[in-house]
C-alpha atoms as a PDB file:
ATOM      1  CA  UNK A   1    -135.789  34.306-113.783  1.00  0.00           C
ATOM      2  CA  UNK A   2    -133.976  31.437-115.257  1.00  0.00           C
ATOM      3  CA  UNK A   3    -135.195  28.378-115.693  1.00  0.00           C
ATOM      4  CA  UNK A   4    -133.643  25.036-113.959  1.00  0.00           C
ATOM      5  CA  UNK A   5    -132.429  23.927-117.092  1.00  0.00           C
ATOM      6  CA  UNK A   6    -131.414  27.324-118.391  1.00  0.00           C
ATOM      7  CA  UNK A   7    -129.506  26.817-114.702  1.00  0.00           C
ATOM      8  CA  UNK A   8    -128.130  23.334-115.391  1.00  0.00           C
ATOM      9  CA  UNK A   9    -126.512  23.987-118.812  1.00  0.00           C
ATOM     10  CA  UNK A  10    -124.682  27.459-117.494  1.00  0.00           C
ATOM     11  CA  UNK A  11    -122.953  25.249-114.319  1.00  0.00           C
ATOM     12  CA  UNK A  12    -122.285  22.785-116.550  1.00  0.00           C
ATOM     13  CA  UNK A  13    -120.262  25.384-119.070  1.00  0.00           C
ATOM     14  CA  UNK A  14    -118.980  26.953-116.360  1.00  0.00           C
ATOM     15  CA  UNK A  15    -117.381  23.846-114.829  1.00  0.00           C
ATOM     16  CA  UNK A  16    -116.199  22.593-118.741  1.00  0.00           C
ATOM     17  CA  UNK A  17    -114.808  26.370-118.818  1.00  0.00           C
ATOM     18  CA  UNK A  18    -112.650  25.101-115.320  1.00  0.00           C
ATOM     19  CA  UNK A  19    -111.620  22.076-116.830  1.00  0.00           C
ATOM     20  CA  UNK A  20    -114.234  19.774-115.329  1.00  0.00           C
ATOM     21  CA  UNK A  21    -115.860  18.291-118.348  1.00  0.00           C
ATOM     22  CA  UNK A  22    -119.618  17.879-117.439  1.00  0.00           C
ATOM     23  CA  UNK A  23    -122.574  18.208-119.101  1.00  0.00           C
ATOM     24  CA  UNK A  24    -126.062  19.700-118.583  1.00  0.00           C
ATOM     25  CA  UNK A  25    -127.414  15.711-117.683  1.00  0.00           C
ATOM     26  CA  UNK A  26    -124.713  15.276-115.127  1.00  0.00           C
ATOM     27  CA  UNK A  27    -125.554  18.503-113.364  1.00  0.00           C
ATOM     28  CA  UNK A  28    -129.053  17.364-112.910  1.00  0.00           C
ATOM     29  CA  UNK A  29    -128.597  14.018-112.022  1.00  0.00           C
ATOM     30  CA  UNK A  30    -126.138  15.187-109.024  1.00  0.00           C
ATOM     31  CA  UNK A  31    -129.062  18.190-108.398  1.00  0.00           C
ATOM     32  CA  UNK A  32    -131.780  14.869-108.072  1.00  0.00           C
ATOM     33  CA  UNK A  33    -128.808  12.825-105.925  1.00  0.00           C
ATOM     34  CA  UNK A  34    -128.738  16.004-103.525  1.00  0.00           C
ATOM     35  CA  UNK A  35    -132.001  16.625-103.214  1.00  0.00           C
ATOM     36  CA  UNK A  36    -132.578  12.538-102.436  1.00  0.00           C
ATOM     37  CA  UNK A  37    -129.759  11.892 -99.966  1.00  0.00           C
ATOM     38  CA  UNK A  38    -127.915  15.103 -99.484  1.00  0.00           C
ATOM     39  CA  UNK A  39    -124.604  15.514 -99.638  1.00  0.00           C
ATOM     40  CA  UNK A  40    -123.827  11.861 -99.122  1.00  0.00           C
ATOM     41  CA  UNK A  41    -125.330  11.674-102.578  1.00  0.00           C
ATOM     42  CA  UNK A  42    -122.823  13.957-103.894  1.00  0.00           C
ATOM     43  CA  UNK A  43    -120.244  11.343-103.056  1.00  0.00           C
ATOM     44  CA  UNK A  44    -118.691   8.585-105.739  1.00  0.00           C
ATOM     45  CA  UNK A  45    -119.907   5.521-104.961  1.00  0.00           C
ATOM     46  CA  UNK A  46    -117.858   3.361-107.195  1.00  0.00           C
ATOM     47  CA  UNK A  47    -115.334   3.135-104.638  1.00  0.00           C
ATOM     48  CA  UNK A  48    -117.648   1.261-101.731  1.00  0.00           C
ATOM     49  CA  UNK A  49    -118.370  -1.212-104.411  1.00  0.00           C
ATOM     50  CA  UNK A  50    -116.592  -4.498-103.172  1.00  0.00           C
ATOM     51  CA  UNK A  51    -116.239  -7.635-105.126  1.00  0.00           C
ATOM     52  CA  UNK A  52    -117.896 -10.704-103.891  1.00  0.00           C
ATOM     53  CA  UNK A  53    -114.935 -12.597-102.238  1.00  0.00           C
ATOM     54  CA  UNK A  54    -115.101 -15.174-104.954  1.00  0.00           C
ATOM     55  CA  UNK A  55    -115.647 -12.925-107.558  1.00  0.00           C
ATOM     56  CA  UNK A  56    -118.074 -14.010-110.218  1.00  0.00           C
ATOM     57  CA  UNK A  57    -118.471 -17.694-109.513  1.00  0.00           C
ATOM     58  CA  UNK A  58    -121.461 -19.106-108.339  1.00  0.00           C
ATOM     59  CA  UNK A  59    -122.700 -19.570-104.537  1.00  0.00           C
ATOM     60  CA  UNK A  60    -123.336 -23.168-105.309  1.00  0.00           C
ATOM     61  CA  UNK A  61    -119.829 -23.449-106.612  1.00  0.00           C
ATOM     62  CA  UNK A  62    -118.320 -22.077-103.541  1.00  0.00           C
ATOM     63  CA  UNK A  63    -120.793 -24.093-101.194  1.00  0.00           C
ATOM     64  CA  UNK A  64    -119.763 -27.052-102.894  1.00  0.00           C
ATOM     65  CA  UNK A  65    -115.518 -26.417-103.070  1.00  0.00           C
ATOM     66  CA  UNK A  66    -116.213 -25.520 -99.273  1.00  0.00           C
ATOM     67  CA  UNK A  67    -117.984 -28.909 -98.535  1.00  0.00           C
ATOM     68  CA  UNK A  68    -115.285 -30.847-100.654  1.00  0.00           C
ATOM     69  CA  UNK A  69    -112.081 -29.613 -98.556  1.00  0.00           C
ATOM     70  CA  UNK A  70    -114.651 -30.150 -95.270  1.00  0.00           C
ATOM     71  CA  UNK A  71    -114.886 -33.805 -96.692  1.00  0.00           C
ATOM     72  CA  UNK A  72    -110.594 -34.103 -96.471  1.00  0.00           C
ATOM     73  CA  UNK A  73    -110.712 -33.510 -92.775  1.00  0.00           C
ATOM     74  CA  UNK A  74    -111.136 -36.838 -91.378  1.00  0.00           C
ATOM     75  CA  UNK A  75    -109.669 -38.445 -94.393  1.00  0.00           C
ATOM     76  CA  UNK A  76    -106.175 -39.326 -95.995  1.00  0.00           C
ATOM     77  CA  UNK A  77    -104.241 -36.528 -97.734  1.00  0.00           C
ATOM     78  CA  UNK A  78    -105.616 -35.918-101.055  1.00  0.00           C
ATOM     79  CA  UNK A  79    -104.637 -33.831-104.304  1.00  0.00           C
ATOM     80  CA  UNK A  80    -105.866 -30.745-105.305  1.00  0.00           C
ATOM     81  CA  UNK A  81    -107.891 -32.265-108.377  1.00  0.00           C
ATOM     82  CA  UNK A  82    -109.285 -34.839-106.233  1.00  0.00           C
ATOM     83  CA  UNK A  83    -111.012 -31.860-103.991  1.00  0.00           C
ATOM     84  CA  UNK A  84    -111.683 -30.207-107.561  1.00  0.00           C
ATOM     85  CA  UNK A  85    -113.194 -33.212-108.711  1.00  0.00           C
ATOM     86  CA  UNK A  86    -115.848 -33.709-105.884  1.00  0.00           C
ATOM     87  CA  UNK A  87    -116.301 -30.377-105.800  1.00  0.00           C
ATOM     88  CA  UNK A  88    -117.588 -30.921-109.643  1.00  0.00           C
ATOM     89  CA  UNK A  89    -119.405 -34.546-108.501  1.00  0.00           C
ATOM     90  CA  UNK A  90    -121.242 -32.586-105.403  1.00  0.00           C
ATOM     91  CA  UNK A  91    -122.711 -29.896-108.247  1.00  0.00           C
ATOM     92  CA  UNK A  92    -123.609 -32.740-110.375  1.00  0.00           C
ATOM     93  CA  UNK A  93    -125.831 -34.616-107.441  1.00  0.00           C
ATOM     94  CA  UNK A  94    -127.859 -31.118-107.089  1.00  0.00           C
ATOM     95  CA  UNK A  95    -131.213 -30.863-108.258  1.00  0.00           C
ATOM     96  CA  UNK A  96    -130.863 -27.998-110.112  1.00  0.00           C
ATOM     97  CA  UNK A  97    -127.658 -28.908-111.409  1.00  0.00           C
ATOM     98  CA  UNK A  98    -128.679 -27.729-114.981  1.00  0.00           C
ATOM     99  CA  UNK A  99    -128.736 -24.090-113.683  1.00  0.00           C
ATOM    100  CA  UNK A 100    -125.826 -24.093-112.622  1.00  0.00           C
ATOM    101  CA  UNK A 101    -122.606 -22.503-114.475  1.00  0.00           C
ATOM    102  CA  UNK A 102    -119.559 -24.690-113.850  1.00  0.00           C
ATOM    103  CA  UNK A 103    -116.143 -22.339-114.395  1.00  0.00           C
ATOM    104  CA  UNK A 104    -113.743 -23.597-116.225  1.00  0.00           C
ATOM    105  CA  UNK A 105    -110.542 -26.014-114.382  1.00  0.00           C
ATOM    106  CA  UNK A 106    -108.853 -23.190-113.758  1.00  0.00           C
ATOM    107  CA  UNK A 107    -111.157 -21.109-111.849  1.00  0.00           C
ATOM    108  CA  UNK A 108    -112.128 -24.079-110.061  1.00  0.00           C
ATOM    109  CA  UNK A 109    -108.103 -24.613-109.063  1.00  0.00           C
ATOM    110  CA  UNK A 110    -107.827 -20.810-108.583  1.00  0.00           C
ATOM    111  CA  UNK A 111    -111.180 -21.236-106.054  1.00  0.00           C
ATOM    112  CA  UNK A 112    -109.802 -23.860-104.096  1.00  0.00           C
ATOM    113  CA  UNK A 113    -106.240 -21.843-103.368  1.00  0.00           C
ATOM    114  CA  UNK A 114    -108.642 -19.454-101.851  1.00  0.00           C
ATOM    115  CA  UNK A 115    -110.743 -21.705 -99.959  1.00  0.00           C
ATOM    116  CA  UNK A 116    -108.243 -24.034 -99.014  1.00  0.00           C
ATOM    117  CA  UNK A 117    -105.929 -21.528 -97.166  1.00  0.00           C
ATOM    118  CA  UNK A 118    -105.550 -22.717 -93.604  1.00  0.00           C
ATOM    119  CA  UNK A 119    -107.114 -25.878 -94.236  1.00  0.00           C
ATOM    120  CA  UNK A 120    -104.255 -28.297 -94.773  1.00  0.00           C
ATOM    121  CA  UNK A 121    -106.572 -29.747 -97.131  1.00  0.00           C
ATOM    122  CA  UNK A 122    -103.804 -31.148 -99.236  1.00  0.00           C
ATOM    123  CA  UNK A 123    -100.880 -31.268 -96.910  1.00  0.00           C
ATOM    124  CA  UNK A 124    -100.636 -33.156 -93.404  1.00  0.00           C
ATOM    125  CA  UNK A 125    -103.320 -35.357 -92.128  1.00  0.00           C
ATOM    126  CA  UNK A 126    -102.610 -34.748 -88.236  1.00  0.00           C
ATOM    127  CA  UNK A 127    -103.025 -30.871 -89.025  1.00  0.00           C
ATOM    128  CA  UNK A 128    -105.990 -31.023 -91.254  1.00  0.00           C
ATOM    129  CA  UNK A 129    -107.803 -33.811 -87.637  1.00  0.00           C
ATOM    130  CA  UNK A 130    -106.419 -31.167 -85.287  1.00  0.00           C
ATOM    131  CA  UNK A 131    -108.095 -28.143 -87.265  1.00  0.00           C
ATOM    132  CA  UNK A 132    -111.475 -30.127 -87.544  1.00  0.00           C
ATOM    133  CA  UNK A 133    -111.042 -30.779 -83.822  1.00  0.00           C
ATOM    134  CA  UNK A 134    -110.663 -27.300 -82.869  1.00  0.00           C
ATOM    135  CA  UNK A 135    -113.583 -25.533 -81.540  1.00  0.00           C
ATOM    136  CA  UNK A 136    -115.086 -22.631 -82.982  1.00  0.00           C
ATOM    137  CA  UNK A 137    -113.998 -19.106 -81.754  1.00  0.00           C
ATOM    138  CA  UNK A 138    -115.757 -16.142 -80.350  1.00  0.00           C
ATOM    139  CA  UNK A 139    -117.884 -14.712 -82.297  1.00  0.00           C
ATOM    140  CA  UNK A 140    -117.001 -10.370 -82.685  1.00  0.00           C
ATOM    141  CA  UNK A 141    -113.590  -8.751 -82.205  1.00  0.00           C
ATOM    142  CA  UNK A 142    -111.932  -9.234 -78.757  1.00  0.00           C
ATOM    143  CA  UNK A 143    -110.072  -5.656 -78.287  1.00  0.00           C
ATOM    144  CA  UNK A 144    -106.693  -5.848 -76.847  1.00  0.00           C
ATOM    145  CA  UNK A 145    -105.465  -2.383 -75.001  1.00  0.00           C
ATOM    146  CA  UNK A 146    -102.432  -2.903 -73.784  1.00  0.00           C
ATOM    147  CA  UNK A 147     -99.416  -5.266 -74.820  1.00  0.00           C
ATOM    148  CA  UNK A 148     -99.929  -8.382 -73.692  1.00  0.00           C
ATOM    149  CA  UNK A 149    -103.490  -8.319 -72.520  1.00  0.00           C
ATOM    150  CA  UNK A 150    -104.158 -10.909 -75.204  1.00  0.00           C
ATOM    151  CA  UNK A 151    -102.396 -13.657 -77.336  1.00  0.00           C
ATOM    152  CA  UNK A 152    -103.064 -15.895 -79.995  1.00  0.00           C
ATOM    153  CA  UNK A 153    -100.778 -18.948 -80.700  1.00  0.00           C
ATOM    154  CA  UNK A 154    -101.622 -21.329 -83.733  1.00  0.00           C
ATOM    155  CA  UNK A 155     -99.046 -23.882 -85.028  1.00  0.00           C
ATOM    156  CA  UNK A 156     -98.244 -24.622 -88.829  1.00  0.00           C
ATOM    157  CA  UNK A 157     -96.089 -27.830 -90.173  1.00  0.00           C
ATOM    158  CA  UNK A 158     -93.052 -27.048 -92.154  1.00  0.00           C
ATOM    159  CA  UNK A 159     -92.515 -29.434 -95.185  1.00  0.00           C
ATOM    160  CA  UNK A 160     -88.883 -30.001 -94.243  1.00  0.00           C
ATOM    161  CA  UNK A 161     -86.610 -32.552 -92.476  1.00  0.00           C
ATOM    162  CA  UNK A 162     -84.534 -32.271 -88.829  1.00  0.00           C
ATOM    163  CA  UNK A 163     -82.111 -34.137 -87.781  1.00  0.00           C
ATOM    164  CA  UNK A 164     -83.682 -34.622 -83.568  1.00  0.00           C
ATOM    165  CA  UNK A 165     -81.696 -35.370 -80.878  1.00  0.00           C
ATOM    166  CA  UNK A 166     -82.344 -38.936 -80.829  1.00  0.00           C
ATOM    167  CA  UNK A 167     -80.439 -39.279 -84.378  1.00  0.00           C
ATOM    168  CA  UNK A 168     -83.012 -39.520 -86.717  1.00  0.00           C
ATOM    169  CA  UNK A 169     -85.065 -37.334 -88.962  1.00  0.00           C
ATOM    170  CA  UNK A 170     -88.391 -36.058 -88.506  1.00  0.00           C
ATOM    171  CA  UNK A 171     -90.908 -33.529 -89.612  1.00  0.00           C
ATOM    172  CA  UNK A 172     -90.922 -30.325 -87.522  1.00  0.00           C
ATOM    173  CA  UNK A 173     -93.684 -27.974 -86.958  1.00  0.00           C
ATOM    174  CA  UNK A 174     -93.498 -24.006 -86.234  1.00  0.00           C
ATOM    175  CA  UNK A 175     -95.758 -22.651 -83.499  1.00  0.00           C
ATOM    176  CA  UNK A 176     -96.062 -18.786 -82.714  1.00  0.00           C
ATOM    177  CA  UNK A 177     -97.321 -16.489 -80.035  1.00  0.00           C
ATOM    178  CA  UNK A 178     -98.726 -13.218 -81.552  1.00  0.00           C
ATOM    179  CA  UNK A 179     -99.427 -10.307 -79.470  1.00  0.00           C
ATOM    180  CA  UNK A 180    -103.137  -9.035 -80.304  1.00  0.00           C
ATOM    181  CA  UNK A 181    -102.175  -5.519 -78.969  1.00  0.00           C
ATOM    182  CA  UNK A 182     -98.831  -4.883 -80.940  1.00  0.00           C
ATOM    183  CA  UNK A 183     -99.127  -7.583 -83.484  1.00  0.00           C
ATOM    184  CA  UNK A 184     -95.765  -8.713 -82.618  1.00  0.00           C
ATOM    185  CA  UNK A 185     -94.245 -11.986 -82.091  1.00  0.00           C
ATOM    186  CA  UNK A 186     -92.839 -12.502 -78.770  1.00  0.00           C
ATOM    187  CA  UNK A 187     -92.322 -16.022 -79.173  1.00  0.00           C
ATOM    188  CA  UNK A 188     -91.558 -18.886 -81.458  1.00  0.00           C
ATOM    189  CA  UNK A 189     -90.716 -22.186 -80.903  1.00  0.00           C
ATOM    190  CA  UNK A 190     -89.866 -24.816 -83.730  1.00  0.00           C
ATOM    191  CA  UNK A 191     -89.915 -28.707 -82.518  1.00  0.00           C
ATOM    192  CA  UNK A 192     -91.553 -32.369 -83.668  1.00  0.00           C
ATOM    193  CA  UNK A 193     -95.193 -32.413 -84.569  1.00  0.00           C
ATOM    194  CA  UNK A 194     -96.935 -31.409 -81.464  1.00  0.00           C
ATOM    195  CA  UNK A 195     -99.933 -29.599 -80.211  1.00  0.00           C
ATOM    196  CA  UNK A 196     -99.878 -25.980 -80.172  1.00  0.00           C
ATOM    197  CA  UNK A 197    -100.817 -26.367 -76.232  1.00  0.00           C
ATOM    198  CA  UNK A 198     -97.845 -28.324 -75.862  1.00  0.00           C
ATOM    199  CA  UNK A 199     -95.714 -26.216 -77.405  1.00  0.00           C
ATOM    200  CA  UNK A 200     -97.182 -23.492 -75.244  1.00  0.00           C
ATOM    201  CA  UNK A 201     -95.264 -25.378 -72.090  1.00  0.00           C
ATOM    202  CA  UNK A 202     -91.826 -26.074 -73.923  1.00  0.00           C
ATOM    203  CA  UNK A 203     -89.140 -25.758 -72.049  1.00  0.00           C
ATOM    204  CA  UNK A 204     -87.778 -22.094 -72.144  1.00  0.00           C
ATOM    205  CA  UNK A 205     -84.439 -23.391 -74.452  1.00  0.00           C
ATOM    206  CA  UNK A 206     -86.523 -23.708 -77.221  1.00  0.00           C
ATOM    207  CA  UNK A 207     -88.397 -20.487 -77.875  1.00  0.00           C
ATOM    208  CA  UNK A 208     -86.376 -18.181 -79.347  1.00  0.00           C
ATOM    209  CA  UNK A 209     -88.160 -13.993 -78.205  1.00  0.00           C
END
């Protein structure tokens, strides 16, 4: 009889001989995996691997770019290097500040476009009050079976000037209705800064299906 090894090297010729380059080592580390865990051993696990959603930068970096834009909430608009700047001052006031590995500007401007999104941290003040106002959702997955059964509507400013009926120019906002069950959009309406509740109860001349 053969031994294991004696075993091990002829599958791994064989498989070389196929045009599967492997060697005598790779056979018996897949043997061990199989014997461990089966055949979900077998299986690549490089691919389940996910990046942290941050990638390689520090917790307390993240913790502290997330309490920086929390900080522009209640206040009046500010740049992006402010917010990268506190972030940076809100590091420096930890006590183990030493230990910590500051990235570079650009990771910490590449770290706030991430963070920020949704935020209005930089654009309008009424948006960024209204978002910090807003109470927290549900926590899970609400399913939605049938079209209809449930919407979302959410409003976002638009950085550009109309002419209102009135005469004079003002800032408009764009609020949609999405449709959890189709993820369509069966409604849209585009008027002067306003709630999204209000824009809910426009007048049917203004949403556009």
């Amino acid at each position: 009889m053969n031994s294991l090894a004696l075993r091990e090297r002829a599958k791994a010729a064989e498989l070389t001989a196929a045009g599967h380059a492997m060697s005598a080592s790779g056979i018996k580390q897949r043997r061990q995996r199989y014997q461990r865990d089966g055949l979900v051993g077998l299986a690549d696990g490089r691919s389940a691997k996910r990046m942290p959603a941050f990638g390689r930068v520090a917790p307390a970096v993240t913790e502290a770019m997330q309490q920086a834009i929390a900080e522009t909430a209640e206040a009046s608009s500010k740049t992006i290097g402010f917010v990268v700047w506190r972030a940076t001052q809100i590091l420096a006031a930890r006590e183990d500040a030493a230990d910590i590995e500051v990235p570079s500007q650009r990771t910490l401007y590449r770290l706030f476009d991430k963070m920020a999104i949704g935020t209005h941290a930089t654009g309008s003040a009424t948006a960024r009050r209204s978002l910090a106002a807003r109470p927290a959702g549900p926590f899970g997955e609400v399913p939605a079976c049938a079209p209809g059964e449930w919407m979302q509507i959410d409003s976002t400013p638009l950085d550009v000037l109309v002419r209102l009926d009135e005469g004079i120019a003002e800032k408009v906002e764009l609020t949609g209705m999405v449709d959890l069950a189709t993820r369509s959009l069966p409604a849209a309406v585009l008027r002067p800064t306003t709630k999204a509740a209000d824009a809910s109860a426009s007048p049917g001349p203004e949403c556009h299906s």
